[in-house]
N, C-alpha and C. Protein backbone atom coordinates (compact mmCIF):
# COMPACT_ATOMS: atom_id res chain seq x y z
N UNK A 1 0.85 -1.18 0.00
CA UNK A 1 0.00 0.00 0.00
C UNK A 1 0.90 1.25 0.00
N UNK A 2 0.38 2.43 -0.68
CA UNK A 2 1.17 3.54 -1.08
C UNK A 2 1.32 4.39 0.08
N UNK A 3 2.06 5.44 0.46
CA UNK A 3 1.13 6.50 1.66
C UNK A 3 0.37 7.29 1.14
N UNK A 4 0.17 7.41 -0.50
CA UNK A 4 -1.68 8.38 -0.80
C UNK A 4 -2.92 7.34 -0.22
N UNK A 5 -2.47 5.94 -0.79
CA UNK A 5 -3.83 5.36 -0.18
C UNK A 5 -3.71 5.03 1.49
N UNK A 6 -2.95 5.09 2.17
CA UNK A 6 -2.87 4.90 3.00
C UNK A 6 -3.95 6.30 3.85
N UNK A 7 -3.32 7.02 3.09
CA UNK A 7 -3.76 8.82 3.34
C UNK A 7 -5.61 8.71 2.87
N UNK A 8 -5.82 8.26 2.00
CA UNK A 8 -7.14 8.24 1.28
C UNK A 8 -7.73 7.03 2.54
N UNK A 9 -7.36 5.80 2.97
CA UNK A 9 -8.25 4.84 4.12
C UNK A 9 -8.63 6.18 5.03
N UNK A 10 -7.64 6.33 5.39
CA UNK A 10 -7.68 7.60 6.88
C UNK A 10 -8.73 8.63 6.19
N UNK A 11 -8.78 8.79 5.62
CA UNK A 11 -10.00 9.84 4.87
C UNK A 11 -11.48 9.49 5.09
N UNK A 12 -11.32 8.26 4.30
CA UNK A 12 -12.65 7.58 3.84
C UNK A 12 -13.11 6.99 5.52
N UNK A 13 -12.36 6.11 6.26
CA UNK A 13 -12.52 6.08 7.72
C UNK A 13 -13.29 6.78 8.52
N UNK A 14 -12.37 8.04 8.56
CA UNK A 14 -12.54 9.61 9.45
C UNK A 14 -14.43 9.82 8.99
N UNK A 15 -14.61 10.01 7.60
CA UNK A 15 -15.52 10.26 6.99
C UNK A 15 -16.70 9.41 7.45
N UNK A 16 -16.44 8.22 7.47
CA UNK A 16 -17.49 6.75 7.94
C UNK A 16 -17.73 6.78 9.35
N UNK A 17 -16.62 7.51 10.27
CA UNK A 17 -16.74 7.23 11.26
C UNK A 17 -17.72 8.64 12.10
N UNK A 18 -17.48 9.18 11.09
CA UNK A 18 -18.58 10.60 11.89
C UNK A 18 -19.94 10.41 11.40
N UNK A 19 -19.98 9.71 10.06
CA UNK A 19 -21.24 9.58 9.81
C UNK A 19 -22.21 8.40 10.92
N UNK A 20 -21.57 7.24 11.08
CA UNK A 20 -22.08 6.41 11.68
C UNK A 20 -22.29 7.05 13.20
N UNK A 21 -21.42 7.58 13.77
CA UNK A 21 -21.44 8.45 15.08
C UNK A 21 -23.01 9.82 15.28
N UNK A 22 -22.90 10.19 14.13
CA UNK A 22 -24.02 10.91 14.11
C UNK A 22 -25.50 10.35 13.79
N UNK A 23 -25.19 9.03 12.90
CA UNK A 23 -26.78 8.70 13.04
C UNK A 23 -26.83 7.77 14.36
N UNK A 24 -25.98 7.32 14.83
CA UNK A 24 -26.01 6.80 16.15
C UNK A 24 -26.65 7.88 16.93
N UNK A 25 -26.30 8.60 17.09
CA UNK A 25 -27.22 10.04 18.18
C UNK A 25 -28.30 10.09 17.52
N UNK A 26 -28.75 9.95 16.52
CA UNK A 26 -30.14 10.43 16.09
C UNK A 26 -30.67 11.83 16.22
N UNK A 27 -29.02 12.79 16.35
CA UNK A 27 -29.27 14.19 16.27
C UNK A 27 -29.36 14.74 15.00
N UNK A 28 -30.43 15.60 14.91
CA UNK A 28 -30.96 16.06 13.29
C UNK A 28 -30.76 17.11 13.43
N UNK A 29 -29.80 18.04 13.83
CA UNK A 29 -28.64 19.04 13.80
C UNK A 29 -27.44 18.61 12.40
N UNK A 30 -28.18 19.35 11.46
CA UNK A 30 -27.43 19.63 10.30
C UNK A 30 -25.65 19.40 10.98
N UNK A 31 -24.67 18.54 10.02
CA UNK A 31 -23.52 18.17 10.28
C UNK A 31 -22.66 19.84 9.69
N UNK A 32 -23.48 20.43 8.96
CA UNK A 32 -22.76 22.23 8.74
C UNK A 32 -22.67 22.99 9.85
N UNK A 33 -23.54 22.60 10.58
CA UNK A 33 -23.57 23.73 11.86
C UNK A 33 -22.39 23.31 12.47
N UNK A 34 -22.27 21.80 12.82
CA UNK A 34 -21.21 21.47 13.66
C UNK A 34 -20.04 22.13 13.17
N UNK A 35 -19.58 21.82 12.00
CA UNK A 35 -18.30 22.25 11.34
C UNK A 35 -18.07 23.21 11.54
N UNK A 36 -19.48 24.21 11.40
CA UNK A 36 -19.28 26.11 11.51
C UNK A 36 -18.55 26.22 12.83
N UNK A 37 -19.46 25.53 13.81
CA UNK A 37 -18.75 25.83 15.58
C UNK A 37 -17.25 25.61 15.44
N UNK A 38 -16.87 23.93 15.08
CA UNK A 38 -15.95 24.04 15.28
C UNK A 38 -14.70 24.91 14.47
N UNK A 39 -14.95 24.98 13.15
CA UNK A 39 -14.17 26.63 12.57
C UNK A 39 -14.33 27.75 13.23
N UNK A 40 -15.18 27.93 13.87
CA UNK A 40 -15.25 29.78 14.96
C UNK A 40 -14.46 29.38 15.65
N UNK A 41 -14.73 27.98 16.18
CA UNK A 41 -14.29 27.60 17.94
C UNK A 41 -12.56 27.78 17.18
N UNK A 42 -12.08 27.43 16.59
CA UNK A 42 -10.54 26.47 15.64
C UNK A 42 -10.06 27.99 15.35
N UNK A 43 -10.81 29.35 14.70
CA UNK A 43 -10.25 29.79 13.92
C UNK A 43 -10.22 31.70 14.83
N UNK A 44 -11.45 31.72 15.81
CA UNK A 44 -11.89 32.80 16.02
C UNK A 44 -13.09 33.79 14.97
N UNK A 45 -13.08 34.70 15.17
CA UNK A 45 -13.74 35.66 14.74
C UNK A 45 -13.63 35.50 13.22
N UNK A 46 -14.66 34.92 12.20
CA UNK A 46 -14.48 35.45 10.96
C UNK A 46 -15.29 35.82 9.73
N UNK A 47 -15.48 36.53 8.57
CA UNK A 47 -16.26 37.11 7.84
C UNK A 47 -16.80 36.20 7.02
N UNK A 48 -18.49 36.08 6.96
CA UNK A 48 -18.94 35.04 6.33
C UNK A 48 -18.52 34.30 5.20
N UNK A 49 -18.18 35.18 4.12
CA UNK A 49 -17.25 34.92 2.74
C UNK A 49 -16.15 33.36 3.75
N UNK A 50 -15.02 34.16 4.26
CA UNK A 50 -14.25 33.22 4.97
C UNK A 50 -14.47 32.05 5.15
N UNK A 51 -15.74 31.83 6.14
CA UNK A 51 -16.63 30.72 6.79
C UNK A 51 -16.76 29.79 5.78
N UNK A 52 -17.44 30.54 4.75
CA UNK A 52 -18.52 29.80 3.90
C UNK A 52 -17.11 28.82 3.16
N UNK A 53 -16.12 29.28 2.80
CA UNK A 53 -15.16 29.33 2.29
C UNK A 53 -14.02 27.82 2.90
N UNK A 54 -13.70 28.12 4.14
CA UNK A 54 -13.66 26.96 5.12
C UNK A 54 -14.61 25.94 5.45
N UNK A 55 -16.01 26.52 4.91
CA UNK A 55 -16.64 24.96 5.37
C UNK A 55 -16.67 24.53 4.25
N UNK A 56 -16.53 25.00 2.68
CA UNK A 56 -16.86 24.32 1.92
C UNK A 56 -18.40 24.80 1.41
N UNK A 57 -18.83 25.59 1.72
CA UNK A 57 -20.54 25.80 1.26
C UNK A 57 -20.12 27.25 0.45
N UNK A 58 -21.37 27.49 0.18
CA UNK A 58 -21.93 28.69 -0.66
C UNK A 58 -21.99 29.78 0.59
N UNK A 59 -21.69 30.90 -0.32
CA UNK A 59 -21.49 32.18 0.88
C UNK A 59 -23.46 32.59 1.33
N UNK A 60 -24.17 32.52 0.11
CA UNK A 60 -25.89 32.35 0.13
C UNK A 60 -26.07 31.08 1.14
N UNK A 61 -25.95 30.14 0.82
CA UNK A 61 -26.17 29.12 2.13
C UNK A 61 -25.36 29.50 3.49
N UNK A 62 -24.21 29.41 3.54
CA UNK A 62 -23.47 29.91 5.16
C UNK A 62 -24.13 31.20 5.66
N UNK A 63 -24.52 31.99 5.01
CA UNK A 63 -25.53 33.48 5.32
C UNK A 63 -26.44 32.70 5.99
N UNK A 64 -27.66 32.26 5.25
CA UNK A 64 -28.41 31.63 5.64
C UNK A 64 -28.13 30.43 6.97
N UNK A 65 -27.00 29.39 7.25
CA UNK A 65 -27.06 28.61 8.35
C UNK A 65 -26.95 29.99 9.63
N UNK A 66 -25.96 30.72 9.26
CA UNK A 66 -25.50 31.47 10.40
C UNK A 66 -26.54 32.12 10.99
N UNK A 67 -27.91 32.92 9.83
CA UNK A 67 -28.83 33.40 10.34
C UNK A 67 -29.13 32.65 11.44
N UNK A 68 -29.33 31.51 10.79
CA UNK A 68 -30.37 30.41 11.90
C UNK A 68 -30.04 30.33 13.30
N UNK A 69 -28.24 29.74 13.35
CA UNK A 69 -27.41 29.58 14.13
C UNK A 69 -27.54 31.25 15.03
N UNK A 70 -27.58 31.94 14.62
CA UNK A 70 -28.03 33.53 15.27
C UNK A 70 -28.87 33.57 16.10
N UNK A 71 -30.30 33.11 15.31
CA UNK A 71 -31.39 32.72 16.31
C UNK A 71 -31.45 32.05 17.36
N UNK A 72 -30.59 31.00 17.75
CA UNK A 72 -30.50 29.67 18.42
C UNK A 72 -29.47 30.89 19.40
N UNK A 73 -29.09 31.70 19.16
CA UNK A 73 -28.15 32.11 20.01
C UNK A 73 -26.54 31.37 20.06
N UNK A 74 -25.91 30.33 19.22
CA UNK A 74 -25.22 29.83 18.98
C UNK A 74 -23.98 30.57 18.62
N UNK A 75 -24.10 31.81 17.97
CA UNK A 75 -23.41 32.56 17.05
C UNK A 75 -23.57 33.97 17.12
N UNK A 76 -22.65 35.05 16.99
CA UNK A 76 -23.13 36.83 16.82
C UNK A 76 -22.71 36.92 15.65
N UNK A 77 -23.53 37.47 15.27
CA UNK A 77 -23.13 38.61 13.96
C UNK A 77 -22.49 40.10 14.23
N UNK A 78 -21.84 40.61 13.71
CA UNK A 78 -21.32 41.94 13.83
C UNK A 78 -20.91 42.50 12.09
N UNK A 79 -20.97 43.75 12.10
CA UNK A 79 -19.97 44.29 10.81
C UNK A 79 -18.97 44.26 11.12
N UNK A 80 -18.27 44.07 10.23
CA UNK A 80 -16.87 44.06 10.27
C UNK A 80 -16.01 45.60 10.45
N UNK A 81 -15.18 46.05 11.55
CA UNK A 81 -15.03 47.00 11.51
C UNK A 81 -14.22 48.09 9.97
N UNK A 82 -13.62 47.16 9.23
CA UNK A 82 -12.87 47.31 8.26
C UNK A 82 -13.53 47.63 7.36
N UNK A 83 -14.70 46.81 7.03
CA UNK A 83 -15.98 46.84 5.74
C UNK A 83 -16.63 47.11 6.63
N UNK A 84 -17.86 48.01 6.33
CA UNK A 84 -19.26 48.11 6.81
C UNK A 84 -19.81 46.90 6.23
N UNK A 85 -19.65 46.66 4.55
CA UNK A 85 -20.66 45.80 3.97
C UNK A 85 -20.41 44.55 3.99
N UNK A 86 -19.93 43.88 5.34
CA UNK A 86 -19.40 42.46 5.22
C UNK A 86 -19.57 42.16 6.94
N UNK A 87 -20.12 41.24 7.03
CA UNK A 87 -20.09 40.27 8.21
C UNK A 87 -19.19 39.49 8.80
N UNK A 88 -19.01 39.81 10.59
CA UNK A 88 -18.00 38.68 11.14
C UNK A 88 -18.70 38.19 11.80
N UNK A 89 -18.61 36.67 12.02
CA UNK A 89 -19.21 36.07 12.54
C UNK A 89 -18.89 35.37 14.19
N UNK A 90 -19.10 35.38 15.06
CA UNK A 90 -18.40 34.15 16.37
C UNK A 90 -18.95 33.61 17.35
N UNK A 91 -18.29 32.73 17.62
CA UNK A 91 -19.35 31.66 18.01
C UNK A 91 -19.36 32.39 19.98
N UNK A 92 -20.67 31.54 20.44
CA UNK A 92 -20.66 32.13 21.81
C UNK A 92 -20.55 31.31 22.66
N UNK A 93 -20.30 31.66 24.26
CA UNK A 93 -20.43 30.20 24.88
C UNK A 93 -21.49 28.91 24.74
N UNK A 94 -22.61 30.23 24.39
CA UNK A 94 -23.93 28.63 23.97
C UNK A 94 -23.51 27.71 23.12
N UNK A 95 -22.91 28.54 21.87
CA UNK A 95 -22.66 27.79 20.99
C UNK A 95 -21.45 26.53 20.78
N UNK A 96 -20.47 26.99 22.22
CA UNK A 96 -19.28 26.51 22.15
C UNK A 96 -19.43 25.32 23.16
N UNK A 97 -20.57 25.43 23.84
CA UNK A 97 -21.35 24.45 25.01
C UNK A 97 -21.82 23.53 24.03
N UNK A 98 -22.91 23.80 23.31
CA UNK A 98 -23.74 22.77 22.46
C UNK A 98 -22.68 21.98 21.38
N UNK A 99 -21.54 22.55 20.92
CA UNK A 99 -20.47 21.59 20.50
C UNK A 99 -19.42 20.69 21.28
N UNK A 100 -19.36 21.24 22.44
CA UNK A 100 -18.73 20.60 23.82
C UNK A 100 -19.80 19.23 23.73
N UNK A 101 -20.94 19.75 23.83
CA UNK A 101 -22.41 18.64 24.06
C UNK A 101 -21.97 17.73 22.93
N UNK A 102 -22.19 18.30 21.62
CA UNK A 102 -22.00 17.06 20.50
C UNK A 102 -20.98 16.10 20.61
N UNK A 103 -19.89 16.96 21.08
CA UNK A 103 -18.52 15.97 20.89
C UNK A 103 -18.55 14.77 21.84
N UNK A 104 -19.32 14.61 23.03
CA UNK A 104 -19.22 14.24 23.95
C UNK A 104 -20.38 13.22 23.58
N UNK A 105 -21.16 13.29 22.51
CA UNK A 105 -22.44 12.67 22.18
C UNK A 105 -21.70 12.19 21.02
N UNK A 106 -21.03 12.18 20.28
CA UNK A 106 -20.19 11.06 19.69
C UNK A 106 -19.86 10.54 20.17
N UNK A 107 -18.56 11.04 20.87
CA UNK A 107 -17.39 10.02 21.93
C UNK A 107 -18.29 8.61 22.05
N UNK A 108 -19.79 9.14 22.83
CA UNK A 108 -20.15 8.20 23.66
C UNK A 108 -20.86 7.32 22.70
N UNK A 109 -21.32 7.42 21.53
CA UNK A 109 -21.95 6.53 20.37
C UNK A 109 -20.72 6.23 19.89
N UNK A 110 -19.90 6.04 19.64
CA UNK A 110 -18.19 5.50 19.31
C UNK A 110 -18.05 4.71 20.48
N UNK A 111 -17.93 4.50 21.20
CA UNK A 111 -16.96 4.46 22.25
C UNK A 111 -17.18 2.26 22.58
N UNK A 112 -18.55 1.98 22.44
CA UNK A 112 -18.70 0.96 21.97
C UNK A 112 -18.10 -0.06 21.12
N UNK A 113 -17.88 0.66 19.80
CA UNK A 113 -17.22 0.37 18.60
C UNK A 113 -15.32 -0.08 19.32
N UNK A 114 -15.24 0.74 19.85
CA UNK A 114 -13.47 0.51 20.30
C UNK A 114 -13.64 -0.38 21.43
N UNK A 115 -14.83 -0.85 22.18
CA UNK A 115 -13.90 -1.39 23.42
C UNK A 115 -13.55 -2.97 23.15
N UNK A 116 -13.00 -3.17 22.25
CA UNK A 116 -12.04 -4.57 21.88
C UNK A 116 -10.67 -4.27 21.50
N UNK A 117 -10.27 -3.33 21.68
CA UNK A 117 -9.19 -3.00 21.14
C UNK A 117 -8.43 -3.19 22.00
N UNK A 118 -7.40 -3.59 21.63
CA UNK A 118 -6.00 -3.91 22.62
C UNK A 118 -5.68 -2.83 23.11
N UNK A 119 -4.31 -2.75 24.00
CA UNK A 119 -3.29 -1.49 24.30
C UNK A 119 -2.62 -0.91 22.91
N UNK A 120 -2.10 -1.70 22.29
CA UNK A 120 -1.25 -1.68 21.19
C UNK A 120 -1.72 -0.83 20.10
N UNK A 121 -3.29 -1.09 20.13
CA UNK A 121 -4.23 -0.41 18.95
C UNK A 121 -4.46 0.85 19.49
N UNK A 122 -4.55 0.84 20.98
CA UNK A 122 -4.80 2.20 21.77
C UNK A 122 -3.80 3.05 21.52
N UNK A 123 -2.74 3.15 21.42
CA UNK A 123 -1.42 3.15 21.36
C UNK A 123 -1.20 3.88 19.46
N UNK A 124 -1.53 3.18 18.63
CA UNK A 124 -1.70 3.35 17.21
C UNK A 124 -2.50 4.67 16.98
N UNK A 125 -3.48 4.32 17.67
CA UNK A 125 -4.95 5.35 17.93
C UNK A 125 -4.81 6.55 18.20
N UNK A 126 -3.92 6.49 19.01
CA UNK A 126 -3.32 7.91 20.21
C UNK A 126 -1.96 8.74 18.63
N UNK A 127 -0.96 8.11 18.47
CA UNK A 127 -0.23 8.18 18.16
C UNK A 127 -0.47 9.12 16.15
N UNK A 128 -1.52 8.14 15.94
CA UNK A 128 -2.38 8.86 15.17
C UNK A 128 -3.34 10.24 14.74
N UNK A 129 -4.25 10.17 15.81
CA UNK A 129 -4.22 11.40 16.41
C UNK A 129 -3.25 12.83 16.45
N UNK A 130 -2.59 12.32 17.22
CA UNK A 130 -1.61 13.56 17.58
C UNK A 130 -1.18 13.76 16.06
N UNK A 131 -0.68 12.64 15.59
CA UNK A 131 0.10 13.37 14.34
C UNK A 131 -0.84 14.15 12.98
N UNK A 132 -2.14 13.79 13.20
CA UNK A 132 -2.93 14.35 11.94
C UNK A 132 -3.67 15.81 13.10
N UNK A 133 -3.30 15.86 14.39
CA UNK A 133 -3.89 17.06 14.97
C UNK A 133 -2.56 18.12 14.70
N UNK A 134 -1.28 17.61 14.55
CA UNK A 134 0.26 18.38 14.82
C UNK A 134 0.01 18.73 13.35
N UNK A 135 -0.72 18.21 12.25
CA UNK A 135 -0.69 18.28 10.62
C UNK A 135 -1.91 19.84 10.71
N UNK A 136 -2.95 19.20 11.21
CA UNK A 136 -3.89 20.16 11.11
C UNK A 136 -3.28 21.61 11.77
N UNK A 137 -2.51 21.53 12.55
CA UNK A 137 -2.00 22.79 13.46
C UNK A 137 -0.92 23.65 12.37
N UNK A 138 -0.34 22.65 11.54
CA UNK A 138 1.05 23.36 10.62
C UNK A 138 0.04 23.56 9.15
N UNK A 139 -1.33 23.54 8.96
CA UNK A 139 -1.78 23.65 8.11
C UNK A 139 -2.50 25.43 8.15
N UNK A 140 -2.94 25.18 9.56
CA UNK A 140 -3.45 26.36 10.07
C UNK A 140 -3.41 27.50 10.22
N UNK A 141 -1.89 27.61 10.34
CA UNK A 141 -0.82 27.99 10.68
C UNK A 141 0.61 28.15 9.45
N UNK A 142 0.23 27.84 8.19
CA UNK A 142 1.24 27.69 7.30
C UNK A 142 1.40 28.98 6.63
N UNK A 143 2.08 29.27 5.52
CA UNK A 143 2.06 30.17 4.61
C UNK A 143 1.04 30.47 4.25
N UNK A 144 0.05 29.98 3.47
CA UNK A 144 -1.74 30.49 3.45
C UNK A 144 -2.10 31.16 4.02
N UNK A 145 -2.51 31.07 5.86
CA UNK A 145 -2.85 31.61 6.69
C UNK A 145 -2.18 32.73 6.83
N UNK A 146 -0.55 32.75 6.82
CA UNK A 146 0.09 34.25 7.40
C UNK A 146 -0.30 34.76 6.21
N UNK A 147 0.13 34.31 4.88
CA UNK A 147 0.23 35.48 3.66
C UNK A 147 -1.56 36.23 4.45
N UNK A 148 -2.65 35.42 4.47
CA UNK A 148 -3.58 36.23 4.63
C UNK A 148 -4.25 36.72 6.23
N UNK A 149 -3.11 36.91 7.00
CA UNK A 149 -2.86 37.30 7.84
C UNK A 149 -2.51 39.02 7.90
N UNK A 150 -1.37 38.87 7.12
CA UNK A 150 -0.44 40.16 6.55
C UNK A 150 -1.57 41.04 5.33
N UNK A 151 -2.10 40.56 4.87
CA UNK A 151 -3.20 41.13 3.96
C UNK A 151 -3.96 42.05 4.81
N UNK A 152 -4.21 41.55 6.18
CA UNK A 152 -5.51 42.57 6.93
C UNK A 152 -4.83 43.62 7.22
């Protein structure tokens, strides 16, 4: 096996494993909202364009979740002090609670699934982790981010 497909299991996995985790909860909380929290929660304060941009959606749809997410109290809206005609968005403690809640409402619909696992696999598991969280951190954090860092 190559390390792209190796890279592509870990994908397709990751992918299987949130889906099955979420219909396990039987929470009908759109899987966009989650993502949104956790990008505010991951990224701080940012302008819908941005958002929409990081989650992958339409800037007309992320307008629209965030409205919602607004209502729920999940999220503030503000202008952006820079643009009047542009929105920042961030998440609030409600909102950063009710994703605390979700994560913890996976864990526990997962958590089943692993308890056969050896030390060794625990161990693999852990080790794993860290290194695609140390990836996500130098991604975050790379040239991309500063060049548009230095832009504001």
């Amino acid at each position: 096996m190559t390390h792209d497909q190796d890279i592509e299991t870990l994908i397709v996995a990751a992918h299987a494993l949130t889906r099955v985790a979420a219909l396990e909860t039987a929470n009908e909380t759109p899987s966009a909202q989650w993502r949104t929290l956790t990008i505010l929660r991951d990224n701080g304060a940012l302008r819908i364009g941005e958002l929409a941009r990081l989650s992958r959606v339409t800037q007309p749809g992320m307008t629209r979740l965030v409205g919602q997410m607004a209502e729920h109290g999940l999220v503030v809206k503000a202008t952006d002090a820079a643009d009047s005609r542009a929105t920042v968005v961030e998440v609030t403690p409600l909102g950063l609670e009710a994703l605390h809640t979700w994560l913890l409402q996976l864990t526990a619909a997962l958590s089943p699934h692993f308890e056969d696992l050896r030390p060794e696999e625990w161990d693999a598991l852990r080790t794993t982790a860290s290194v695609l969280m140390r990836k996500l951190d130098r991604t975050r954090t790379g040239p991309a981010v500063a060049t548009a860092e230095s832009a504001r």
